[in-house]
Protein backbone atom coordinates (compact mmCIF):
# COMPACT_ATOMS: atom_id res chain seq x y z
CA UNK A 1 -0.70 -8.92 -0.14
CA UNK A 2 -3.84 -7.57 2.43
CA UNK A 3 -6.90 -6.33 0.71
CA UNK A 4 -7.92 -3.38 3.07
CA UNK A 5 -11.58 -4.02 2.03
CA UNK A 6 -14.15 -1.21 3.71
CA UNK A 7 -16.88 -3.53 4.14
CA UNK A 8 -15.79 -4.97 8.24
CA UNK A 9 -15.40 -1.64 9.01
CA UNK A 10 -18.09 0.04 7.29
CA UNK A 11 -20.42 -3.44 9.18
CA UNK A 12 -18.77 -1.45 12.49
CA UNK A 13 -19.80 2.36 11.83
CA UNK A 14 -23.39 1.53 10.20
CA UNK A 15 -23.80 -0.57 13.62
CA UNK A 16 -22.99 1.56 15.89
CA UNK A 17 -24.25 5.18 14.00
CA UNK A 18 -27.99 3.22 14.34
CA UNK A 19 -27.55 2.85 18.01
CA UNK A 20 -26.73 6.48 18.61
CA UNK A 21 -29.52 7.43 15.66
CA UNK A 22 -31.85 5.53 18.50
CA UNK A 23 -30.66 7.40 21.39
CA UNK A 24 -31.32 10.42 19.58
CA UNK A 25 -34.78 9.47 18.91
CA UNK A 26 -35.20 8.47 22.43
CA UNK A 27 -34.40 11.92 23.31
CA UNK A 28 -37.07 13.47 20.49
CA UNK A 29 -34.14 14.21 17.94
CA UNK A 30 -33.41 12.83 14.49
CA UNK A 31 -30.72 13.94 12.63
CA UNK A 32 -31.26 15.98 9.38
CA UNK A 33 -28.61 16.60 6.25
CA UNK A 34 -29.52 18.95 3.46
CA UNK A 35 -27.67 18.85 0.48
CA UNK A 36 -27.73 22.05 -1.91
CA UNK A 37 -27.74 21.53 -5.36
CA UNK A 38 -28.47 23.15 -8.51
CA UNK A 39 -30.17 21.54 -11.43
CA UNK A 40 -28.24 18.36 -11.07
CA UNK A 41 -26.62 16.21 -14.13
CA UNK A 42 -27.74 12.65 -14.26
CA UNK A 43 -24.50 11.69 -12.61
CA UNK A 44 -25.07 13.91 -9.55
CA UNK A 45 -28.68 12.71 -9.02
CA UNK A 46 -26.80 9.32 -8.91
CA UNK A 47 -24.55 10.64 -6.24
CA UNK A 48 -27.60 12.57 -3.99
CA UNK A 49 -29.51 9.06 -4.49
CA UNK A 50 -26.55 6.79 -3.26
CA UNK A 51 -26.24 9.47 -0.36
CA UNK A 52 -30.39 9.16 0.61
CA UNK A 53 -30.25 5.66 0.68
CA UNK A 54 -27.33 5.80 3.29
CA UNK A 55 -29.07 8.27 5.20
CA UNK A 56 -32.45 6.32 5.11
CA UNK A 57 -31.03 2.94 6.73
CA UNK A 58 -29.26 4.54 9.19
CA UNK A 59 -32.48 7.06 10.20
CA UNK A 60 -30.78 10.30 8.88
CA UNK A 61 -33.32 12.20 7.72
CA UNK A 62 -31.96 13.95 4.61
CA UNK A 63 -33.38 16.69 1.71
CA UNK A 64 -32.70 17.89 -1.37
CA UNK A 65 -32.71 21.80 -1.50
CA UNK A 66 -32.55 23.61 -5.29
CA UNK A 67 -31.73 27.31 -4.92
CA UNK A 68 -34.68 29.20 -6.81
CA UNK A 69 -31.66 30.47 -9.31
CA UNK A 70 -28.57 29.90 -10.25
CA UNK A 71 -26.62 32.76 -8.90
CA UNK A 72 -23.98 33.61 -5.79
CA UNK A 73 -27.14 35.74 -3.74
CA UNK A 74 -29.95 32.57 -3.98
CA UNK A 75 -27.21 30.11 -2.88
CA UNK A 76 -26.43 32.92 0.03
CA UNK A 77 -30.05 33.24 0.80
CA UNK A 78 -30.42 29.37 1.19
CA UNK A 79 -27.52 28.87 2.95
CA UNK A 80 -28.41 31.63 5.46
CA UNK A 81 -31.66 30.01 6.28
CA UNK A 82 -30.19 26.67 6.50
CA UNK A 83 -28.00 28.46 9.67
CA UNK A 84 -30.69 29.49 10.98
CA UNK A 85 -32.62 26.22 10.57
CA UNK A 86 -32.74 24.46 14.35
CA UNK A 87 -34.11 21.08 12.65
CA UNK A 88 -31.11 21.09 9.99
CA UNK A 89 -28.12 19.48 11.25
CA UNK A 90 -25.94 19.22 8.90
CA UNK A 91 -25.57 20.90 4.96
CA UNK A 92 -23.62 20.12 1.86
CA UNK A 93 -22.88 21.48 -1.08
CA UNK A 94 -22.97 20.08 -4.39
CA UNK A 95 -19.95 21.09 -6.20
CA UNK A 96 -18.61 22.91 -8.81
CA UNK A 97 -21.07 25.18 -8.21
CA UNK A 98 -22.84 26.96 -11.02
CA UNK A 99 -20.62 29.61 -13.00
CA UNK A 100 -21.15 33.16 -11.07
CA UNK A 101 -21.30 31.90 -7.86
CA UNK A 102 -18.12 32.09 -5.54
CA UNK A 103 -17.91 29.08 -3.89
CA UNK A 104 -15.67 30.79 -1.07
CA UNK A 105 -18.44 33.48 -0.28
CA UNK A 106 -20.62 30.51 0.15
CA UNK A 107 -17.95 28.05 2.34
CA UNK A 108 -17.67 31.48 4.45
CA UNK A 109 -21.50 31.70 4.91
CA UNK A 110 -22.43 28.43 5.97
CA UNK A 111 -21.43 27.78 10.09
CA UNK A 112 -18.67 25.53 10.77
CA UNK A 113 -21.09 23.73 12.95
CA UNK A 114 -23.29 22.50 9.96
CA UNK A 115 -20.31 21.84 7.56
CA UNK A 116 -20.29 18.08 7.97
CA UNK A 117 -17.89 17.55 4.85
CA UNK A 118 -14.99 19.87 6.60
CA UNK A 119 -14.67 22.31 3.73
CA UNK A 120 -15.15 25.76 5.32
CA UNK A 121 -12.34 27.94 6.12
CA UNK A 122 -12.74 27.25 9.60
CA UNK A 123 -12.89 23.60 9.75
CA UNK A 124 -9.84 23.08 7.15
CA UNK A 125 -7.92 26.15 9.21
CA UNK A 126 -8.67 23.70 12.47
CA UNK A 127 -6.27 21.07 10.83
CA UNK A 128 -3.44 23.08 11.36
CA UNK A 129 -3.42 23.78 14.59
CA UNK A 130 -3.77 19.59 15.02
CA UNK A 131 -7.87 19.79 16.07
CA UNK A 132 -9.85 17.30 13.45
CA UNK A 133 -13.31 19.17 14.35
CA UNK A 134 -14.96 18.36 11.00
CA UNK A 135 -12.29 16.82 9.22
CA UNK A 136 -12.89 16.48 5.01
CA UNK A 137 -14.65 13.35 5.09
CA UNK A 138 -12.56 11.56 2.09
CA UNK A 139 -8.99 12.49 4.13
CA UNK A 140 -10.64 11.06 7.22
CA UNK A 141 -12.24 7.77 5.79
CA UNK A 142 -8.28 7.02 4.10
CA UNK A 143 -6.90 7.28 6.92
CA UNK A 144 -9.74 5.59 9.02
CA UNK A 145 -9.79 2.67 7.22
CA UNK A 146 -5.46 2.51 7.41
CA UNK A 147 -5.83 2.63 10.48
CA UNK A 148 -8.53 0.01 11.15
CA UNK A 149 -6.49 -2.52 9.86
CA UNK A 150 -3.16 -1.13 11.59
CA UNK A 151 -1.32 1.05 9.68
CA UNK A 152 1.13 2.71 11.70
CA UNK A 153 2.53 6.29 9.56
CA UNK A 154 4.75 7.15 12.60
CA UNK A 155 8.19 8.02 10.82
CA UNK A 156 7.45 6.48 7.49
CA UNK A 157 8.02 8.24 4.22
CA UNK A 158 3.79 8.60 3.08
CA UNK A 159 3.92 9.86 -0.49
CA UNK A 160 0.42 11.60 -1.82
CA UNK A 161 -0.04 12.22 -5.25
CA UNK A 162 -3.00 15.24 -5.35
CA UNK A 163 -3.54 18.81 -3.80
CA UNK A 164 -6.74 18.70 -3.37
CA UNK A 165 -8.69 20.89 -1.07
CA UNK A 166 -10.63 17.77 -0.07
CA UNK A 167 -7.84 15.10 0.10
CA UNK A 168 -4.75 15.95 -0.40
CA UNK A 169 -3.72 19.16 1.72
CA UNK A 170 -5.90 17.86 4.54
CA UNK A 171 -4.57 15.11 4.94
CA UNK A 172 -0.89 16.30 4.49
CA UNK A 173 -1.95 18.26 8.06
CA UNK A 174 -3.20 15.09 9.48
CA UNK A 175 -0.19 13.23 8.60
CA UNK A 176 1.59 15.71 10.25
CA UNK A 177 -0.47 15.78 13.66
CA UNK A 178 2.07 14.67 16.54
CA UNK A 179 0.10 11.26 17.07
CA UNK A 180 0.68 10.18 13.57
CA UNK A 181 4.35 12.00 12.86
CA UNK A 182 4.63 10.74 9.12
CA UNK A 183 7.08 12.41 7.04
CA UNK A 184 4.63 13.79 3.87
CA UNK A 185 5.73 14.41 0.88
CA UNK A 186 2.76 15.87 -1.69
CA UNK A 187 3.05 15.18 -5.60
CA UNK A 188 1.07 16.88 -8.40
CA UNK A 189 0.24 17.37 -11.99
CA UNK A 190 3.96 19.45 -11.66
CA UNK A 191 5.92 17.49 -9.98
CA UNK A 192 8.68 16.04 -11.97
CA UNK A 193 9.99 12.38 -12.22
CA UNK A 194 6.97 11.38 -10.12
CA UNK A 195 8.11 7.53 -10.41
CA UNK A 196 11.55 8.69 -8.54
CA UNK A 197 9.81 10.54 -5.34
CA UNK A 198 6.96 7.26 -5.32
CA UNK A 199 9.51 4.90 -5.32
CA UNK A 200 11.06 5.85 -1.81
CA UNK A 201 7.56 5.45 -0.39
CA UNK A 202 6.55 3.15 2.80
CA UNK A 203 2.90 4.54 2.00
CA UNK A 204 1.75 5.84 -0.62
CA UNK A 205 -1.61 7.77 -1.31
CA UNK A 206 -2.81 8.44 -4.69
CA UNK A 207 -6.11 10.74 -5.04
CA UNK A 208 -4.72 12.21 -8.36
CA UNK A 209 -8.92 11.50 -10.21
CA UNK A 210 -6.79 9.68 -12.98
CA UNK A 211 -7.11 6.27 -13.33
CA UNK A 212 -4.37 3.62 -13.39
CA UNK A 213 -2.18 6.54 -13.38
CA UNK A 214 0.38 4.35 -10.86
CA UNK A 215 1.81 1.43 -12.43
CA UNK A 216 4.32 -1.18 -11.34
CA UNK A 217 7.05 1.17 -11.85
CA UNK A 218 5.97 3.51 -9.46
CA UNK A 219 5.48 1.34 -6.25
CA UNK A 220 8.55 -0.09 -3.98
CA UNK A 221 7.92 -3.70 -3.03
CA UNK A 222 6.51 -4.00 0.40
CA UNK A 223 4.84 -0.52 -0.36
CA UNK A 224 1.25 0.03 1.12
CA UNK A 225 -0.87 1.65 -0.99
CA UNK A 226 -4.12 3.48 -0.32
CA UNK A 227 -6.16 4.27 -3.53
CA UNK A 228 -8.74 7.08 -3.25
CA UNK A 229 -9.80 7.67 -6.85
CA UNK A 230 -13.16 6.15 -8.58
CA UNK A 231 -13.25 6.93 -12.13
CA UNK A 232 -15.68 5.03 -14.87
CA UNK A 233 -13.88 3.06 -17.43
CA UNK A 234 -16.05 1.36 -19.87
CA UNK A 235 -18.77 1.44 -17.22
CA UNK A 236 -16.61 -0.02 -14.40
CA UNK A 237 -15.19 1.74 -11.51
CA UNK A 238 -11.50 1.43 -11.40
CA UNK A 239 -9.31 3.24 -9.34
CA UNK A 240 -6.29 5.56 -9.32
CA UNK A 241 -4.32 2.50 -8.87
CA UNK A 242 -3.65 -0.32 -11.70
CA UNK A 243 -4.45 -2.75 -9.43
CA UNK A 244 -3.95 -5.75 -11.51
CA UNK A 245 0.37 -4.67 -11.53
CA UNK A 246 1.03 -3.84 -8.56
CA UNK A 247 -0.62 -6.27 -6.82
CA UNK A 248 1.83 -8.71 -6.16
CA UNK A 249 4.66 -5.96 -5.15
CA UNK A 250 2.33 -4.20 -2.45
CA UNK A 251 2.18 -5.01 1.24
CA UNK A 252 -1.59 -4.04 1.41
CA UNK A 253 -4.00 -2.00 -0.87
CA UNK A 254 -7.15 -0.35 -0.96
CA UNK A 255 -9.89 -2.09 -3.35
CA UNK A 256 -11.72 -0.15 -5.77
CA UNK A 257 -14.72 -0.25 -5.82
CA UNK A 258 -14.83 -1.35 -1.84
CA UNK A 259 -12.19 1.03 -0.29
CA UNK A 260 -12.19 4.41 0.83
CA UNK A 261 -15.34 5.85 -0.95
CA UNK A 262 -17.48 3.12 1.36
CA UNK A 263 -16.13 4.65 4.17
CA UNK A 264 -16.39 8.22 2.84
CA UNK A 265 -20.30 8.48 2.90
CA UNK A 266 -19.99 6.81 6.40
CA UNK A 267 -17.91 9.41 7.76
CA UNK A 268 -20.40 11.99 6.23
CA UNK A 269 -23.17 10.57 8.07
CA UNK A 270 -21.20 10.14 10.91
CA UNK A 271 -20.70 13.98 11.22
CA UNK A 272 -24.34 15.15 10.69
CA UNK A 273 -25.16 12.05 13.76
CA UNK A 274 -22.26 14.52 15.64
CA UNK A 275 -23.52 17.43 15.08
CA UNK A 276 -27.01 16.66 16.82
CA UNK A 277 -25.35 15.32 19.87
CA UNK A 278 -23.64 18.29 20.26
CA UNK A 279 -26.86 20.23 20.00
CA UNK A 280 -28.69 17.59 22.39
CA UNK A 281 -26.05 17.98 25.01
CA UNK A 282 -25.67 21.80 24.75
């Protein structure tokens, strides 16, 4: 079995997104991400934290910006000004948003050039038409790190279990782009005799947020599996993925911690450090 481990390729992006964070500065720049939040839990001030730190060793500039109230027209007004905003580079948005506010009227608002996690209609609607602009960073850093260590999805059967607007869909469309012709077949809370559909799998994909919900009896030796989940058990971070029975049936698997969520926040940063080149250049 290979251990697809983030960390050589995460060594890789940090390296090289701090050499074009210098040329930036060289050229009076420095990247800036704002993240939008409202009144956030103790779990998402853990999240904004992890995300600062990121941003702070690489030279990303990044704020924390807490609409005045809790409603659709402050998160409007905020997002508006954030558009307008020359310094701002990139903004996210720290989700589920508070109860009243339509989180489409805000993905609509904020300019596909700032949405650096890929979630606005016009980003996602890109993915069709095979053009990863600003691809949902999760779908991009799974199949990013695949592909680092050589995981070729040309012809093979990829099963994903989720329909999520961040993982799943996406990256059904980029599984389906011409240069990676995988035949996709997307599984759900619905789908019936899930162990059945996994089994004929050369990769599968599980980003289902439940964890250990794929046994033994639901991988195909030689299988490669890519684990997106991170859920808290008992105050460790296990995936979606019981990792301890499959292991020795799998080809190759993600690690949890140590996969795809490494990469994720890379990719994040990645896009804001895009973003500003694009502005430099214009």
């Amino acid at each position: 079995m290979k251990l697809l481990e983030a960390r050589p390729l995460a060594q890789e992006m940090e390296s090289t997104l701090k050499e074009r964070v210098a040329q930036l500065a060289e050229l009076g720049r420095r990247p800036k991400l704002v993240a939008v939040a409202s009144k956030p839990d103790e779990a998402s001030q853990a999240y904004l934290s992890s995300q600062a730190k990121v941003a702070q060793r690489l030279g990303i500039e990044y704020k924390v910006v807490e609409p005045s109230h809790a409603d659709e027209r402050a998160y409007l007004g905020i997002i508006r000004e954030l558009n307008e905003d020359t310094s701002v580079n990139g903004v996210i948005l720290l989700t589920p948003l508070p109860s009243g506010v339509n989180e489409m009227n805000v993905l609509v608002a904020l300019s596909p050039q700032k949405d650096v996690e890929g979630i606005t209609p016009h980003n996602l609607g890109s993915l069709f038409y095979e053009r990863e602009i600003m691809a949902p960073c999760t779908a991009e850093a799974t199949l990013r790190l695949a592909e680092y260590y050589g995981v070729d999805f040309s012809g093979k059967n990829v099963v994903i279990i989720g329909r999520s607007v961040v993982v799943g869909k996406p990256l059904a469309l980029m599984l389906l782009k011409r240069s990676r012709s995988a035949t996709v077949t997307v599984c759900h809370t619905k789908t019936r005799d899930l162990t059945s559909i996994t089994k004929k799998a050369d990769i599968l994909i599980v980003a289902a947020g439940r964890p250990k919900l794929i046994g033994r009896e639901h991988v195909p030796k030689g299988c490669v599996v890519l684990d997106v989940g991170i859920n808290s058990v008992d105050g460790k971070l296990v995936g979606d993925v019981d990792f301890e029975a499959v292991k020795d049936v799998v080809s190759a698997i993600t690690p949890v911690p140590g996969g795809v969520g490494r990469i994720t926040t890379l990719v994040l940063m990645e896009h804001v450090v895009k973003t500003t080149e694009t502005v430099v250049s214009v």
